[in-house]
N, C-alpha and C. Protein backbone atom coordinates (compact mmCIF):
# COMPACT_ATOMS: atom_id res chain seq x y z
N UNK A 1 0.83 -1.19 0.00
CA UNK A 1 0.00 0.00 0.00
C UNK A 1 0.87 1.25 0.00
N UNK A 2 0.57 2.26 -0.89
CA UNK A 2 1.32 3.29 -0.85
C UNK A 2 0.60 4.36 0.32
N UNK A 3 1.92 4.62 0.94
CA UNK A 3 1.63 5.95 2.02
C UNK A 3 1.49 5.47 3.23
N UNK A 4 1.62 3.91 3.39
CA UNK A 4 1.13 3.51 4.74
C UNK A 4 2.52 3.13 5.24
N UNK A 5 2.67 3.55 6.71
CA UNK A 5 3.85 3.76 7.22
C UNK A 5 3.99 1.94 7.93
N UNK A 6 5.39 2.33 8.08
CA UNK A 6 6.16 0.52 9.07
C UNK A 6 5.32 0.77 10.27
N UNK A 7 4.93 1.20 10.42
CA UNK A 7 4.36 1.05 11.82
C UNK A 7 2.93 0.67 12.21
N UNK A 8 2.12 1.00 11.35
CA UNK A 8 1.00 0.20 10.88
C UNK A 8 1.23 -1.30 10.74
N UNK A 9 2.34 -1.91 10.34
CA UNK A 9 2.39 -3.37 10.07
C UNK A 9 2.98 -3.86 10.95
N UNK A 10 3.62 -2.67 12.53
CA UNK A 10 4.34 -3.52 13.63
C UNK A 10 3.52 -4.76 14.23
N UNK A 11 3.89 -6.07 13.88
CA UNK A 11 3.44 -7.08 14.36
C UNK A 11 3.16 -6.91 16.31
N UNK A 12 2.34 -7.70 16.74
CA UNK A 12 1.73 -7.67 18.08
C UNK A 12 2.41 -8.78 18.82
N UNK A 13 3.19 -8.53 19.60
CA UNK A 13 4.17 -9.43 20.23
C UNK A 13 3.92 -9.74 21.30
N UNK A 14 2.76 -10.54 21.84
CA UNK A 14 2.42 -10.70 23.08
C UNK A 14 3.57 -11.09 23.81
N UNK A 15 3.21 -11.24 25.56
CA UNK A 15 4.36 -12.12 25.85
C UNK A 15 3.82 -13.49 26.56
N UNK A 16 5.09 -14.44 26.22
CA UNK A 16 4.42 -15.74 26.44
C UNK A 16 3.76 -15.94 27.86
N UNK A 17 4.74 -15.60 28.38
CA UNK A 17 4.47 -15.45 30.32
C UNK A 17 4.22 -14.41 30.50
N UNK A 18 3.45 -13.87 31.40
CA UNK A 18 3.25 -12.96 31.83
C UNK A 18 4.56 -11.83 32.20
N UNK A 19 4.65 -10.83 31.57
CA UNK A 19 5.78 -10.02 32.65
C UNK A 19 5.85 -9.42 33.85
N UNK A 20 4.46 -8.95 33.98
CA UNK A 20 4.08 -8.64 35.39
C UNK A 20 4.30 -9.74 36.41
N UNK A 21 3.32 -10.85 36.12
CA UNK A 21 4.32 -12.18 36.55
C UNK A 21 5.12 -12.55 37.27
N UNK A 22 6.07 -12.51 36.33
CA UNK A 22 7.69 -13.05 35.96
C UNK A 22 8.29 -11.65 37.08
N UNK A 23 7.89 -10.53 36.77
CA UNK A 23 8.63 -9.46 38.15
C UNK A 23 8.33 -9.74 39.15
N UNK A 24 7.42 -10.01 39.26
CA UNK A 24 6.33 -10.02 41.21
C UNK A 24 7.14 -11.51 41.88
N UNK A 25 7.02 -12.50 40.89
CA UNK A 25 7.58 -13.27 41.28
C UNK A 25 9.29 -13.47 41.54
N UNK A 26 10.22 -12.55 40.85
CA UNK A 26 11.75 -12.30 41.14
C UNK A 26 11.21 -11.37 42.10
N UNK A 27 10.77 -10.81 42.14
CA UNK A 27 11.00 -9.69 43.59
C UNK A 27 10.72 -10.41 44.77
N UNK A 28 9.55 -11.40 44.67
CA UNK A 28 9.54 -12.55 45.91
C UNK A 28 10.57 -12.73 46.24
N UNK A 29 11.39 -13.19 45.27
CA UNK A 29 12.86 -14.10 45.53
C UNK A 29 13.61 -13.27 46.52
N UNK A 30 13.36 -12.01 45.83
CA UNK A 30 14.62 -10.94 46.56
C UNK A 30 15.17 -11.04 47.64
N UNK A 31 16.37 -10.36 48.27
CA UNK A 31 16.90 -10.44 49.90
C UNK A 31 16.45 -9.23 49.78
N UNK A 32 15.80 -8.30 50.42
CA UNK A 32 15.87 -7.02 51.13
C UNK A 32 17.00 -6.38 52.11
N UNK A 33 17.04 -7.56 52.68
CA UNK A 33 18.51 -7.51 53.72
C UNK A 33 20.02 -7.27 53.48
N UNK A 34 20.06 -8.03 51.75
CA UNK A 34 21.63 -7.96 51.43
C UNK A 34 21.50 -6.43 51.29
N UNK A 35 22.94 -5.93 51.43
CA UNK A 35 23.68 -4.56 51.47
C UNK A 35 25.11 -4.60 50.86
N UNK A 36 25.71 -3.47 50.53
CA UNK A 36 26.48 -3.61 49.53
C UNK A 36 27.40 -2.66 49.19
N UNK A 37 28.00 -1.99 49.82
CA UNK A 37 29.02 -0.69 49.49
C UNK A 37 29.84 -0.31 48.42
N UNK A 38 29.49 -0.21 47.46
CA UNK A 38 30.34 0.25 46.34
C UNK A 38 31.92 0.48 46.29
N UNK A 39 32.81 0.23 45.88
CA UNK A 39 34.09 1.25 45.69
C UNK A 39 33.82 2.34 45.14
N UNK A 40 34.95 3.47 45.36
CA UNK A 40 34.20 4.52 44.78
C UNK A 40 35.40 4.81 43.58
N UNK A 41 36.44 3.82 43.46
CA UNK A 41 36.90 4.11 42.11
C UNK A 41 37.73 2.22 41.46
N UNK A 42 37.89 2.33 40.43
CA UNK A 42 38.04 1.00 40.11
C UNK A 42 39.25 1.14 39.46
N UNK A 43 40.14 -0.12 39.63
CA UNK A 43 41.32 -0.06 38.76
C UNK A 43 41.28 -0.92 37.29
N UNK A 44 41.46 -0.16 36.46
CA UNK A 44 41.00 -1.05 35.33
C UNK A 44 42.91 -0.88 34.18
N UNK A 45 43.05 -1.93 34.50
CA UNK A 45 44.56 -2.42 33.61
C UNK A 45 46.06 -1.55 34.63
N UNK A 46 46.02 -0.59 33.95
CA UNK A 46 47.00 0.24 35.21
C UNK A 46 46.61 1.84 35.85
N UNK A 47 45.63 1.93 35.11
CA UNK A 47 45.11 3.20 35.80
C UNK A 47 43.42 3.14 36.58
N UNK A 48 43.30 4.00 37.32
CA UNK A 48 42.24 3.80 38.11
C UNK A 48 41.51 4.93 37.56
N UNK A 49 39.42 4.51 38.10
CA UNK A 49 38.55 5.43 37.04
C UNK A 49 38.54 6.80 38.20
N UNK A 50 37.98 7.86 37.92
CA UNK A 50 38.17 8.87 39.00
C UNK A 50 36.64 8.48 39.98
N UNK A 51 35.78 7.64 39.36
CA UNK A 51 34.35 7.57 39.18
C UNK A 51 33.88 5.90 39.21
N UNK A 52 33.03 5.60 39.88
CA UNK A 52 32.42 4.56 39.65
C UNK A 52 32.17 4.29 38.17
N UNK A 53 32.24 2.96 37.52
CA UNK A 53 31.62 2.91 36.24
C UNK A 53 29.89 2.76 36.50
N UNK A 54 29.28 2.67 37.44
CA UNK A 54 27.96 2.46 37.94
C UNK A 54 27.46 2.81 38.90
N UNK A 55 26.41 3.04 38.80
CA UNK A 55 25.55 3.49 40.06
C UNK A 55 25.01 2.56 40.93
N UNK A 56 24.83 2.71 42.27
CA UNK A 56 24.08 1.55 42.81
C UNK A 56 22.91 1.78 42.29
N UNK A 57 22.14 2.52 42.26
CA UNK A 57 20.68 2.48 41.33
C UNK A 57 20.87 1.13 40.08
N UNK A 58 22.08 1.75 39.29
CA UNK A 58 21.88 1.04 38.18
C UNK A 58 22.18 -0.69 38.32
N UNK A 59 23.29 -0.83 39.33
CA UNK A 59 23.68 -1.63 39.65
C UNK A 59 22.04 -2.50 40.18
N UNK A 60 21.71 -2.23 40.99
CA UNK A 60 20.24 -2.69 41.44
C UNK A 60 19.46 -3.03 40.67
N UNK A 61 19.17 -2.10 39.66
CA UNK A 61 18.11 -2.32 37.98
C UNK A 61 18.71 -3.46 37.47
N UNK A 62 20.25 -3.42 37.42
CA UNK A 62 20.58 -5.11 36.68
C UNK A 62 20.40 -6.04 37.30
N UNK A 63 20.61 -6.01 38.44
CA UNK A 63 20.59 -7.66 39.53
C UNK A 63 18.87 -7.68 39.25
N UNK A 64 18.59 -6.91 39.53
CA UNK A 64 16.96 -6.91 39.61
C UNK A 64 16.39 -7.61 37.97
N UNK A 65 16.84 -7.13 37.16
CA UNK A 65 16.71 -7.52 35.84
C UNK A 65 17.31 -8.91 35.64
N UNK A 66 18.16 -9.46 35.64
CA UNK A 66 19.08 -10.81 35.70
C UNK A 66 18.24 -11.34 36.90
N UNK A 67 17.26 -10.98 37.68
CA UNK A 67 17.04 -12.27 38.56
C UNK A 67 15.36 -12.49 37.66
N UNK A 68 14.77 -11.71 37.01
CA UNK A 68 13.67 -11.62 36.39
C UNK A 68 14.11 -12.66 35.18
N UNK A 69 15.13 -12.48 34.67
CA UNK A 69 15.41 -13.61 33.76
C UNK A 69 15.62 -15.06 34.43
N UNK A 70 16.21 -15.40 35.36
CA UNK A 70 16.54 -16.49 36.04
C UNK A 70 15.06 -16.89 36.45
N UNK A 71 13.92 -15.95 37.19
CA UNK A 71 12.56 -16.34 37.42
C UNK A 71 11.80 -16.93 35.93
N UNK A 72 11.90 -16.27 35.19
CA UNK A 72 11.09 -16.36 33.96
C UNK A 72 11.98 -18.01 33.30
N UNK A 73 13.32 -18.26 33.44
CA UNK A 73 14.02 -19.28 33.04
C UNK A 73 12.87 -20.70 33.80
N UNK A 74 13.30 -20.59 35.26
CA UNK A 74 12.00 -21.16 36.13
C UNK A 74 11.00 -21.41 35.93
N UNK A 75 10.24 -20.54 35.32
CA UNK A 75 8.59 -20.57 35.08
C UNK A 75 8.77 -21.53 33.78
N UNK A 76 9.49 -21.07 32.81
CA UNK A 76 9.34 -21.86 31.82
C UNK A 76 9.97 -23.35 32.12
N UNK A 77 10.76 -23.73 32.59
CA UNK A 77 11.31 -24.70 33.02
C UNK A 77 10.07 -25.72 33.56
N UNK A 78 9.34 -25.33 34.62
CA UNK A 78 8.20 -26.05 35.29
C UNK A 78 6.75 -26.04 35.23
N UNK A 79 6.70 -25.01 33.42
CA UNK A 79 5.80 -25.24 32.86
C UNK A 79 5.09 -26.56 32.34
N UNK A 80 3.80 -27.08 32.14
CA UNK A 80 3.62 -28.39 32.19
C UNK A 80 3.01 -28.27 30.78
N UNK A 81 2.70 -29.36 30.31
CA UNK A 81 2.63 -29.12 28.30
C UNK A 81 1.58 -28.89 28.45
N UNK A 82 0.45 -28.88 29.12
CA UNK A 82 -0.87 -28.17 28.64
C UNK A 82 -1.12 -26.54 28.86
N UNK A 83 -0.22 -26.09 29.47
CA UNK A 83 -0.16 -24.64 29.75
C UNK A 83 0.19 -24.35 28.76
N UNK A 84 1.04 -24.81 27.41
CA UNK A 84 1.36 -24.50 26.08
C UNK A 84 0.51 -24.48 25.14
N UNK A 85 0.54 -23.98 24.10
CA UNK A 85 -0.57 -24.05 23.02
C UNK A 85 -0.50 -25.20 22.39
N UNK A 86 -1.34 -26.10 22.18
CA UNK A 86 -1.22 -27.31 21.52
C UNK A 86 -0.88 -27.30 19.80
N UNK A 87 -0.49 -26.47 19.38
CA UNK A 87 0.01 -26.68 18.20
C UNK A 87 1.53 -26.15 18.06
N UNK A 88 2.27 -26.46 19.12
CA UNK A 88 3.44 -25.81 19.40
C UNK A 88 4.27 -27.34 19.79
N UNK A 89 5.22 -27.50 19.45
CA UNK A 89 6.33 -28.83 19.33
C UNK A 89 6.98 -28.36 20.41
N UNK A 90 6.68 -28.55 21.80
CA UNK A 90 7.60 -28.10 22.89
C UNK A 90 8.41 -29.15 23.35
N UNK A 91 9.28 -29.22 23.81
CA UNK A 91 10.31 -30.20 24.28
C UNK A 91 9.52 -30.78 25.48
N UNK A 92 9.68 -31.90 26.06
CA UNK A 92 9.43 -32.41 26.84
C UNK A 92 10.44 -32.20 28.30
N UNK A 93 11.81 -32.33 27.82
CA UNK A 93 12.59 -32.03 28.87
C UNK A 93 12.40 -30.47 28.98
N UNK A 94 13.11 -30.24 30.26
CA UNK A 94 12.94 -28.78 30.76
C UNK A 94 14.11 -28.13 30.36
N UNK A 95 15.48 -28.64 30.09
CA UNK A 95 16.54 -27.72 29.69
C UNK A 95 16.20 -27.49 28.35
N UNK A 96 15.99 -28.63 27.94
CA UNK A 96 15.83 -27.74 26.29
C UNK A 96 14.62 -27.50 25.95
N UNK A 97 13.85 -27.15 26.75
CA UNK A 97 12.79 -26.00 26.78
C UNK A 97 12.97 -25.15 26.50
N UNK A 98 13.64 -24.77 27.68
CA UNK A 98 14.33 -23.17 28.25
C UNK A 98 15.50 -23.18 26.66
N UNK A 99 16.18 -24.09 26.03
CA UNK A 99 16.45 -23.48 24.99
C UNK A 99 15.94 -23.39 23.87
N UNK A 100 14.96 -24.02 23.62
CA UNK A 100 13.74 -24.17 22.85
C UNK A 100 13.33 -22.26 22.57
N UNK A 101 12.77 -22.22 24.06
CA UNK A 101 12.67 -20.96 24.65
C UNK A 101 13.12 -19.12 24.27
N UNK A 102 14.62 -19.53 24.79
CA UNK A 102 15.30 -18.68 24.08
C UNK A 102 15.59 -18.67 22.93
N UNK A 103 15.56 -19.57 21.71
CA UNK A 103 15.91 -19.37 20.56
C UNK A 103 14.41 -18.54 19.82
N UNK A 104 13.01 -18.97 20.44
CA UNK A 104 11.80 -19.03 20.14
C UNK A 104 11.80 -16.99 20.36
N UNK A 105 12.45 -16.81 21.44
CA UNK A 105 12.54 -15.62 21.79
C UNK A 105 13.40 -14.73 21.07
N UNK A 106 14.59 -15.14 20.60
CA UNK A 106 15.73 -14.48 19.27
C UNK A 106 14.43 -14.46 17.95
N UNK A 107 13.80 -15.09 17.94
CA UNK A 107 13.38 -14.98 16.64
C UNK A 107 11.82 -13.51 16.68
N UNK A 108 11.87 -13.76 17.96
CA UNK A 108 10.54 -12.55 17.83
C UNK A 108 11.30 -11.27 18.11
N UNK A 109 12.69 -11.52 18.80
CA UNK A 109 13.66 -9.89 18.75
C UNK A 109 13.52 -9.58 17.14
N UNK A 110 13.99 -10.72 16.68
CA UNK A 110 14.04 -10.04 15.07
C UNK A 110 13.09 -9.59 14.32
N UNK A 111 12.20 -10.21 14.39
CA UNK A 111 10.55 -9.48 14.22
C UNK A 111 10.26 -7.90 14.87
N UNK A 112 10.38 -7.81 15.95
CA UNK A 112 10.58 -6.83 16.64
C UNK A 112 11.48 -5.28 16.11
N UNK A 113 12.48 -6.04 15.89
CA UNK A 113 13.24 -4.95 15.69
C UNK A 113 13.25 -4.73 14.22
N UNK A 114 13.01 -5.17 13.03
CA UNK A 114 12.77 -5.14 11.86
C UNK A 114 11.47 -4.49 11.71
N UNK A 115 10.62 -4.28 12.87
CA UNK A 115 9.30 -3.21 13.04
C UNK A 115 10.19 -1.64 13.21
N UNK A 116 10.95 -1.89 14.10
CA UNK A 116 11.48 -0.39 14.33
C UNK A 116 11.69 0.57 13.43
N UNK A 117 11.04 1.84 13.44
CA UNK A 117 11.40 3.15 12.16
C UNK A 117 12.22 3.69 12.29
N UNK A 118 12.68 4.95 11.57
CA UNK A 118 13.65 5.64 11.95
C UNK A 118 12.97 6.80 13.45
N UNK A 119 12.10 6.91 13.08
CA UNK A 119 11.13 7.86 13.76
C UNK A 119 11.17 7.20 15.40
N UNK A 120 10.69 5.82 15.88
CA UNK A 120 10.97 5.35 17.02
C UNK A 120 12.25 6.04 18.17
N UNK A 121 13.30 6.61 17.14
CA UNK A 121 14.44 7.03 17.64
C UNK A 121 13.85 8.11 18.91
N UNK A 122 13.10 8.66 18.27
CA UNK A 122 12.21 10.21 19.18
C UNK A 122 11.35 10.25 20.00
N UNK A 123 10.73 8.53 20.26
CA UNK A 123 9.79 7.98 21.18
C UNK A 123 10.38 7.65 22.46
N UNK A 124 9.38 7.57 23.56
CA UNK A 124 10.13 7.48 24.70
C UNK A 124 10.33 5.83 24.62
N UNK A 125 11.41 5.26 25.27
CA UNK A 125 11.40 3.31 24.74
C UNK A 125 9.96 2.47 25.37
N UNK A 126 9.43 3.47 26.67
CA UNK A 126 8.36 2.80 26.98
C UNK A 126 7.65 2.59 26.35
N UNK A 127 7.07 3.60 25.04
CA UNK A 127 6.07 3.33 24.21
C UNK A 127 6.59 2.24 23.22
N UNK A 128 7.59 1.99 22.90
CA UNK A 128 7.56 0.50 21.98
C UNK A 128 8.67 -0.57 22.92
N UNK A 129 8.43 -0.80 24.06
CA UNK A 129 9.36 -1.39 24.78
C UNK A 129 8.55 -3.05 24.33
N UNK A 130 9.73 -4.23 23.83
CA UNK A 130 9.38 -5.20 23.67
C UNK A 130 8.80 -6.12 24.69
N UNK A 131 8.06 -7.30 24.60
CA UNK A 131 7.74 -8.33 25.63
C UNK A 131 9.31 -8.52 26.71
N UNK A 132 9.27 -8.81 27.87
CA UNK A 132 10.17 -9.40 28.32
C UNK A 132 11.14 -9.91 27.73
N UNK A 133 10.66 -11.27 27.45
CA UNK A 133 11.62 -12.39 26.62
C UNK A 133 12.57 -11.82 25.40
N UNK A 134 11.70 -10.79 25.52
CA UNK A 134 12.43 -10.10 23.86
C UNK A 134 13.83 -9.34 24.42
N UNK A 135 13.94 -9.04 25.51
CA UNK A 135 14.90 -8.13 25.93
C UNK A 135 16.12 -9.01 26.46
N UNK A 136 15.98 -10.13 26.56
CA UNK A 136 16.95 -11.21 26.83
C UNK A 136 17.93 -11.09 25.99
């Protein structure tokens, strides 16, 4: 069709598991208790940074993020085959589920990101932020 933009044809990428989910449930996991003092400069080869390379904020957003993947690894892991769509060839074992899984998940990044415009550049990422799995 002429005049009709990529973004009209961005495919709908549900997510398999829930993401809300998959967070509530890593934050269960969480310690509240662990604590953690930063250095406040790092030596990297022979010179040292003047500056943290990270923030504990940010530092926190990743552990927090990496344990959401390890939960969501879980969920899929002890998923049982009728919770799957029956026209889907899922592995029976649970490791190669989970890689079943992730490869199932590379292939909807690429979908995903082959939606992206140039224009997206100017959007905030929340408005086209992918499923979970996609961000793996």
């Amino acid at each position: 069709m002429q005049g009709s933009s990529k973004t009209e044809h961005r495919p709908e990428l549900k997510p398999f598991i829930s993401d809300q989910k998959v967070m509530e449930k890593a934050y269960e996991d969480s310690d509240p208790t662990l604590q953690y003092t930063l250095p406040s400069t790092f030596k990297i080869g022979a010179k040292w940074t003047k500056a943290p390379l990270v923030t504990t904020a940010q530092l926190k957003g990743h552990l927090a993020l990496l344990r959401t993947f390890a939960r969501m690894r879980k969920m899929v892991e002890e998923l049982t085959m009728e919770a799957w769509k029956p026209d889907r060839c899922i592995p029976h074992n649970k490791h190669k589920r989970w890689v079943w899984f992730v490869g199932l998940a590379v292939e909807r990044f690429e979908i995903w990101a082959a939606s992206l415009t140039p224009e997206d550049a100017d959007r905030s990422p929340l408005e086209f932020l992918p499923p979970l799995d996609l961000l793996m």
